[in-house]
Protein backbone atom coordinates (compact mmCIF):
# COMPACT_ATOMS: atom_id res chain seq x y z
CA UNK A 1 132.80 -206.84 51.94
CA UNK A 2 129.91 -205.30 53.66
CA UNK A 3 129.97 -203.93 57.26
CA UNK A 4 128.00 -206.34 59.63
CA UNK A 5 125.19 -204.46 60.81
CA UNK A 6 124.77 -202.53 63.78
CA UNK A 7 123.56 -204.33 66.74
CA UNK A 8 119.94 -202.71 67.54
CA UNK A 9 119.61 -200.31 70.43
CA UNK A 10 118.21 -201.97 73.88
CA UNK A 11 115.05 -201.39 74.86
CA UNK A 12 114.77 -198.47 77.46
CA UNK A 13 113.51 -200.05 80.99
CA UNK A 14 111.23 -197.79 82.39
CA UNK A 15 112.44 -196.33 85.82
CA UNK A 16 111.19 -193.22 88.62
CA UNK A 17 113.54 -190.98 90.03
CA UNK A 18 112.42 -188.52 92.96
CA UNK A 19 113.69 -185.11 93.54
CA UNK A 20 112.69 -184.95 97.06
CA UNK A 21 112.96 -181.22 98.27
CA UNK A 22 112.64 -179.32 101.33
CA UNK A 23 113.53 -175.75 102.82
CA UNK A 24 116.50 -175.66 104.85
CA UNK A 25 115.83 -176.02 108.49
CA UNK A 26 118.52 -174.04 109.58
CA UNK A 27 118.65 -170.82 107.03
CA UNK A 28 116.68 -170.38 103.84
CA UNK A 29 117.52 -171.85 101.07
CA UNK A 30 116.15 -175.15 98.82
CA UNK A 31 117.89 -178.42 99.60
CA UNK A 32 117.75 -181.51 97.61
CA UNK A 33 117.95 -185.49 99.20
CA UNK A 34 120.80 -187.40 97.33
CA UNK A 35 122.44 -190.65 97.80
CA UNK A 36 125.86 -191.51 96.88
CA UNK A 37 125.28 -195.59 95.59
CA UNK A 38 127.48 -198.22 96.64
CA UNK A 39 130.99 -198.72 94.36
CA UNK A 40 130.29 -201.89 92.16
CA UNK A 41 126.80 -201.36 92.08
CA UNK A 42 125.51 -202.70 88.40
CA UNK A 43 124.27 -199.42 87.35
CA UNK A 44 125.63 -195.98 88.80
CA UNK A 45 128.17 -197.41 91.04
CA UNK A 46 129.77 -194.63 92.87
CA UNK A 47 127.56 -191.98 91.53
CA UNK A 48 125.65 -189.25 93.78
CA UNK A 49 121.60 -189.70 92.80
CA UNK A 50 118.48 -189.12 93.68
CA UNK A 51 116.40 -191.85 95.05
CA UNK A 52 114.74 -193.64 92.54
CA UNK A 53 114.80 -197.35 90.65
CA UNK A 54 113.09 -199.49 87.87
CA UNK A 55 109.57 -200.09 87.65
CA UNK A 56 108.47 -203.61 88.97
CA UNK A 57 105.38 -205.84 87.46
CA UNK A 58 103.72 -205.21 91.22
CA UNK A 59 103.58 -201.45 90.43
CA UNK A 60 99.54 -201.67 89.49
CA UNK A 61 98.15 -199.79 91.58
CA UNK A 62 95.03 -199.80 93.22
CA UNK A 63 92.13 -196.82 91.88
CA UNK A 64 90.37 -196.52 95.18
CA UNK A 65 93.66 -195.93 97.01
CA UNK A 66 94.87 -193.17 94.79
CA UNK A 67 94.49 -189.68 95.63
CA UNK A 68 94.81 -187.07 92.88
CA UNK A 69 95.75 -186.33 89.78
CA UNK A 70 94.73 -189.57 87.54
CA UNK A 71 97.12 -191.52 85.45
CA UNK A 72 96.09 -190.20 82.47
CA UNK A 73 97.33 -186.12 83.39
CA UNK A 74 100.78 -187.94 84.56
CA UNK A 75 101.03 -190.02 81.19
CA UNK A 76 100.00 -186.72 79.02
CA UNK A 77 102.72 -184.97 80.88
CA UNK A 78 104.94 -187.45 80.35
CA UNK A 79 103.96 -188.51 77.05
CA UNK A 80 103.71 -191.68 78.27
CA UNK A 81 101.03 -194.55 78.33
CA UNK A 82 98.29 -194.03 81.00
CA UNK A 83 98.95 -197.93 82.34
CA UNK A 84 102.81 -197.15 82.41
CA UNK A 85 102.04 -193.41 84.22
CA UNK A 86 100.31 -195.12 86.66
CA UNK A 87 103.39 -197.30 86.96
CA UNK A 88 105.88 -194.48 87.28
CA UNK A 89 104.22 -193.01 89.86
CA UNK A 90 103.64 -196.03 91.80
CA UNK A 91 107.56 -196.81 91.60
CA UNK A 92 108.41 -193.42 92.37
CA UNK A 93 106.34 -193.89 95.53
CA UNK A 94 107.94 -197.42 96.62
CA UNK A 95 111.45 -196.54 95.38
CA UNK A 96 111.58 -193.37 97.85
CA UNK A 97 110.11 -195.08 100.58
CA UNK A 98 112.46 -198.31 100.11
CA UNK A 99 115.45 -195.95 100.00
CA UNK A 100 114.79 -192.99 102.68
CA UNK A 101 112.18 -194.22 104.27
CA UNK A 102 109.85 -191.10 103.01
CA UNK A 103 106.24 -192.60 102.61
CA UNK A 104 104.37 -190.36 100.20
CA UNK A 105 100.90 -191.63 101.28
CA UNK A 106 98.36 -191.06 103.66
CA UNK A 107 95.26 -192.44 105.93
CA UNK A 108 91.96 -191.13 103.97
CA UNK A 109 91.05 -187.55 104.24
CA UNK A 110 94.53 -186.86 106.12
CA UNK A 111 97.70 -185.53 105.39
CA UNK A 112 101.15 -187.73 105.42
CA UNK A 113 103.17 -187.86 108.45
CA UNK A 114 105.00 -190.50 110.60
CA UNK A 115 103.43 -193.68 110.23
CA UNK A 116 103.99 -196.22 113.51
CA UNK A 117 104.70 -198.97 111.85
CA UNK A 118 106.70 -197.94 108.92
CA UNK A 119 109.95 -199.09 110.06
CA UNK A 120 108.86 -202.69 109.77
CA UNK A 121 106.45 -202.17 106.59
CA UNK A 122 109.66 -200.93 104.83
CA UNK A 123 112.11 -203.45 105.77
CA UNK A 124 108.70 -205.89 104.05
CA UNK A 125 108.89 -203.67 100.81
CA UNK A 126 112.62 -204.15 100.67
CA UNK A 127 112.85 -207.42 101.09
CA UNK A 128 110.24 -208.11 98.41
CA UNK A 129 107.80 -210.22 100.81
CA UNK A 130 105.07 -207.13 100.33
CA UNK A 131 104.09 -204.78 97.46
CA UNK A 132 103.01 -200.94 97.77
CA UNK A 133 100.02 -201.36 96.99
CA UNK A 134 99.26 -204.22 98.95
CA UNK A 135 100.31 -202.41 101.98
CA UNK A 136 98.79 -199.22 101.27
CA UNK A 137 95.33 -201.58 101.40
CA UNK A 138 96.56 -203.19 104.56
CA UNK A 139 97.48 -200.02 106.46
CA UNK A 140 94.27 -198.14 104.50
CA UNK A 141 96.68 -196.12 103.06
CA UNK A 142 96.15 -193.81 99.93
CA UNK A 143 99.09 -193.46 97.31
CA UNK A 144 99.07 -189.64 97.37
CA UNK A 145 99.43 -188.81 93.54
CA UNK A 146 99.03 -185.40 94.46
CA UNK A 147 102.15 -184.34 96.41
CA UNK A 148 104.30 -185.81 93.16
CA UNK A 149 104.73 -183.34 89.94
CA UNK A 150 106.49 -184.67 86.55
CA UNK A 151 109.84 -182.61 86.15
CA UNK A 152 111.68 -183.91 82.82
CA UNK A 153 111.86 -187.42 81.13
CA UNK A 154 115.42 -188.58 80.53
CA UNK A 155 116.43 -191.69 77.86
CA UNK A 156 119.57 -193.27 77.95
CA UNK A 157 121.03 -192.60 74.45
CA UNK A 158 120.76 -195.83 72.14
CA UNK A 159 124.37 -197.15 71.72
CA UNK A 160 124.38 -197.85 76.09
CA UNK A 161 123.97 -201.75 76.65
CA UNK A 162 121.83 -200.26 80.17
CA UNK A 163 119.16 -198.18 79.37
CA UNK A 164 116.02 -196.67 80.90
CA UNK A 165 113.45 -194.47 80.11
CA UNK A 166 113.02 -192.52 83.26
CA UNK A 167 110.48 -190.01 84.59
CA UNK A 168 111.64 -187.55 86.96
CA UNK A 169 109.22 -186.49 89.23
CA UNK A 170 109.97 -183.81 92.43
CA UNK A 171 108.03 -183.90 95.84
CA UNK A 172 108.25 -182.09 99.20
CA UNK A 173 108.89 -184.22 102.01
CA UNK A 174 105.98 -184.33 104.15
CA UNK A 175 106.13 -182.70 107.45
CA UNK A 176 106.75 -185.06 110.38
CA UNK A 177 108.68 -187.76 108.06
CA UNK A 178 113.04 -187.65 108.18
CA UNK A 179 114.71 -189.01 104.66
CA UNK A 180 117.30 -191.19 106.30
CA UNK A 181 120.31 -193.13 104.90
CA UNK A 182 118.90 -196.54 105.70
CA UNK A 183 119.74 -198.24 102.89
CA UNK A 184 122.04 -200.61 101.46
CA UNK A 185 122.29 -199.12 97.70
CA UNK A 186 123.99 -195.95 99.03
CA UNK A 187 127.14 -195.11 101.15
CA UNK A 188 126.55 -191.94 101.98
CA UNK A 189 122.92 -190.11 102.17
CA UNK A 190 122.00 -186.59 103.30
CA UNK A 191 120.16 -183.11 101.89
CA UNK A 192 122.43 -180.97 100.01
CA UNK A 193 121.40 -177.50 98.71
CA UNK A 194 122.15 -177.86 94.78
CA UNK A 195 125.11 -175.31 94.90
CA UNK A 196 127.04 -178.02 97.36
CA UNK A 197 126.45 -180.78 95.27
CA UNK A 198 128.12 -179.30 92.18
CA UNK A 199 130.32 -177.61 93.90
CA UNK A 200 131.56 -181.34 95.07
CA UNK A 201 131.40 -182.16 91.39
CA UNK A 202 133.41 -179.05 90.23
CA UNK A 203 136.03 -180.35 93.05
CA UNK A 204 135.87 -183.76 92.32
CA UNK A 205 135.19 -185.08 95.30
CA UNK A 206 131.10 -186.09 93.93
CA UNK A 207 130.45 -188.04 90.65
CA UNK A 208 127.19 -186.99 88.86
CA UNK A 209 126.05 -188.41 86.01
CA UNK A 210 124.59 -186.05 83.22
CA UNK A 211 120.87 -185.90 84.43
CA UNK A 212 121.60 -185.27 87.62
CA UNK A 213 124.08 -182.68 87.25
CA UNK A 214 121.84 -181.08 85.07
CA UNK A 215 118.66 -181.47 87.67
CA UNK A 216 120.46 -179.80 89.89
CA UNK A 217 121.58 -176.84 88.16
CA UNK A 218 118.06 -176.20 87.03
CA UNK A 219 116.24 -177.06 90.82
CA UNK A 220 119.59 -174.13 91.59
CA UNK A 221 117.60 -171.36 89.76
CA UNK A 222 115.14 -171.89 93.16
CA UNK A 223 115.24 -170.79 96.54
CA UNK A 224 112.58 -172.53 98.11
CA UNK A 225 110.81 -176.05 97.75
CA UNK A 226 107.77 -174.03 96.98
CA UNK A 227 108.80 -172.43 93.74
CA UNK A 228 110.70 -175.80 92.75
CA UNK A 229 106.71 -176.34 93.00
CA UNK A 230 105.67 -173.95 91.09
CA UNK A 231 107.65 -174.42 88.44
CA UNK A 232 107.22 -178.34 88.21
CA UNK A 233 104.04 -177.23 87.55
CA UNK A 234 104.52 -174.58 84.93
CA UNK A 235 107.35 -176.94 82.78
CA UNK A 236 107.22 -178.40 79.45
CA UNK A 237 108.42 -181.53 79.34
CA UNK A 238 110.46 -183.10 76.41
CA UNK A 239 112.19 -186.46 76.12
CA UNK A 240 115.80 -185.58 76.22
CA UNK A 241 118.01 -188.22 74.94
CA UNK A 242 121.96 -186.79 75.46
CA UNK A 243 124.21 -187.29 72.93
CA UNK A 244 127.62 -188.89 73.38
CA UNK A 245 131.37 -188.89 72.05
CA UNK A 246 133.97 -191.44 73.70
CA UNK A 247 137.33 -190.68 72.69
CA UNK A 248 139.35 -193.52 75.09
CA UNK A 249 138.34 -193.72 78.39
CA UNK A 250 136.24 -190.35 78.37
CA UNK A 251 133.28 -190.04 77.25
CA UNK A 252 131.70 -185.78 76.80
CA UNK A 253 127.58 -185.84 76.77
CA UNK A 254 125.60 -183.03 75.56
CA UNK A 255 122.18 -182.19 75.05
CA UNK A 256 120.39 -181.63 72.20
CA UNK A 257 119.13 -177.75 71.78
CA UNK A 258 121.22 -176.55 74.30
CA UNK A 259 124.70 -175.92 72.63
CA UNK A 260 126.79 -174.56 75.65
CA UNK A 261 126.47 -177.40 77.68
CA UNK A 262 128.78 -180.33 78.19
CA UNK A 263 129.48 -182.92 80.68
CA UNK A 264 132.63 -185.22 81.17
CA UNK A 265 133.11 -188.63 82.47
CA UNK A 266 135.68 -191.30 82.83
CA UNK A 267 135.23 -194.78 82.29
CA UNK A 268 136.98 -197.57 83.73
C-alpha cells in the first residue's frame, strides 16, 4: 500500500521584526531592546525577542507620508514584492511602536523625538480602533523609512504548522524617545548588550529561539549602534530557512552553509 502523501507546507505569513539598538548610556558598548513574551502566548511563548509581529491588511501605507528609501530598494533587498516591502516596513514601524512605545516617525522636515500625545495614540494602535497610517496623517506625521535598514530574512522551515516569512530590519532609537515595557505580550522588557543575552541563554535562565540567538551573535561582532549601521548597510541578504531534526522532545536547528552551528530546544 502506498504512503498517504505528505500534507503540503503552510504558507509563510509575512511578519517585521526590529532590532532596535542604541549605545550604552552608562559605558560603551552596543545594546539591543528585547522582550521576554508572555508563557502561553500562541507563538513564542516564553521566548526572549525582539519587538516585532505579523503584517496586518491596514499596513498600506500612505506615499506622501513616507520619508526615504522607496519600497522598491526595501523589496530588492529583501527580495521581496515592492507592495509587500512597503508592508514590512510599515509593520515594523507599528509593531515597535505598539510594543515599546518607540515611534519611528516624524513631523515634516524634522527629526523623531517625544511626541505629546503618543501615550494615548498608542494605546489607539493597540487596541485596533486606529491604523499607522491613519495616524501618521492625523498627527502629520511621516513614516521615516529612512532610520530602518533590512538585516536578514528568516523562513520558518516547511514541516512547522506556524510559519512566517519575516524581514528583520535594525534601527537606532531616536534620541528623546525611552523603549519601555508597556506591553501586554511580554513579561519582562529591557536593553541588553548581546553578550548578556546569550550569556542568559548559555545559563539557561533566557530561551532564544534560533534567529534570535543567531541575531545576536552577529549584532555581538559590534561595539556601537553605529557600525551595527554600517554594516546593515553593507550586508547581503539571503533567505535562510534552518533546517531541523526532532529526536523526542528536542528538536537541534542548523543553518544551511554554515556547518559549525547548531541550536537546541525542548518541546513540551
Amino acid at each position: 500500500m502506498n504512503a498517504p502523501p505528505s500534507a503540503q507546507p503552510v504558507e509563510p505569513s509575512p511578519a517585521a521584526t526590529v532590532l532596535l539598538v542604541r549605545d550604552d548610556p552608562d559605558r560603551a558598548g552596543l545594546q539591543v531592546f528585547l522582550q521576554r513574551r508572555v508563557t502561553g502566548m500562541a507563538f513564542a511563548g516564553g521566548m526572549t525577542v525582539f519587538p516585532g509581529g505579523g503584517v496586518s491588511g491596514d499596513d498600506i501605507p500612505d506615499p506622501a507620508r513616507w520619508r526615504g528609501p522607496q519600497p522598491g530598494w526595501f523589496g530588492e533587498r529583501l527580495a521581496q514584492p515592492v507592495d509587500l516591502a512597503a508592508a514590512l516596513v510599515t509593520a515594523a514601524v507599528r509593531e515597535t511602536f505598539e510594543e515599546c512605545g518607540v515611534l519611528l516617525a516624524s513631523r515634516p522636515g524634522a527629526e523623531p523625538g517625544a511626541l505629546d500625545a503618543a501615550t494615548a495614540l498608542r494605546a489607539e494602535l493597540v487596541g485596533r480602533r486606529a491604523t499607522l497610517p491613519g495616524l501618521l496623517a492625523e498627527q502629520d506625521l511621516e513614516l521615516r523609512a529612512d532610520l530602518l535598514l533590512p538585516w536578514a530574512r528568516w523562513i520558518t522551515p516547511p514541516a512547522n504548522p506556524r510559519r512566517y516569512d519575516t524581514a528583520f530590519l535594525v534601527a537606532r532609537v531616536p534620541d528623546g524617545q525611552i523603549a519601555d515595557d508597556a506591553t501586554t505580550e511580554a513579561v519582562e522588557a529591557r536593553w541588553w548588550t548581546p553578550a548578556e543575552a546569550l550569556a542568559g541563554f548559555d545559563a539557561g535562565d533566557l530561551e532564544l529561539m534560533a534567529p534570535t540567538r543567531r541575531t545576536l551573535q552577529e549584532l555581538g561582532r559590534h561595539d556601537t549602534a553605529a557600525a551595527v549601521l554600517d554594516a546593515a548597510a553593507r550586508r547581503d541578504i539571503d533567505p535562510i530557512t534552518p533546517e531541523v531534526r526532532r529526536e523526542g522532545r528536542v528538536a537541534t536547528i542548523t543553518l544551511p552553509g554554515v556547518p559549525d552551528w547548531r541550536h537546541e530546544e525542548t518541546r513540551a
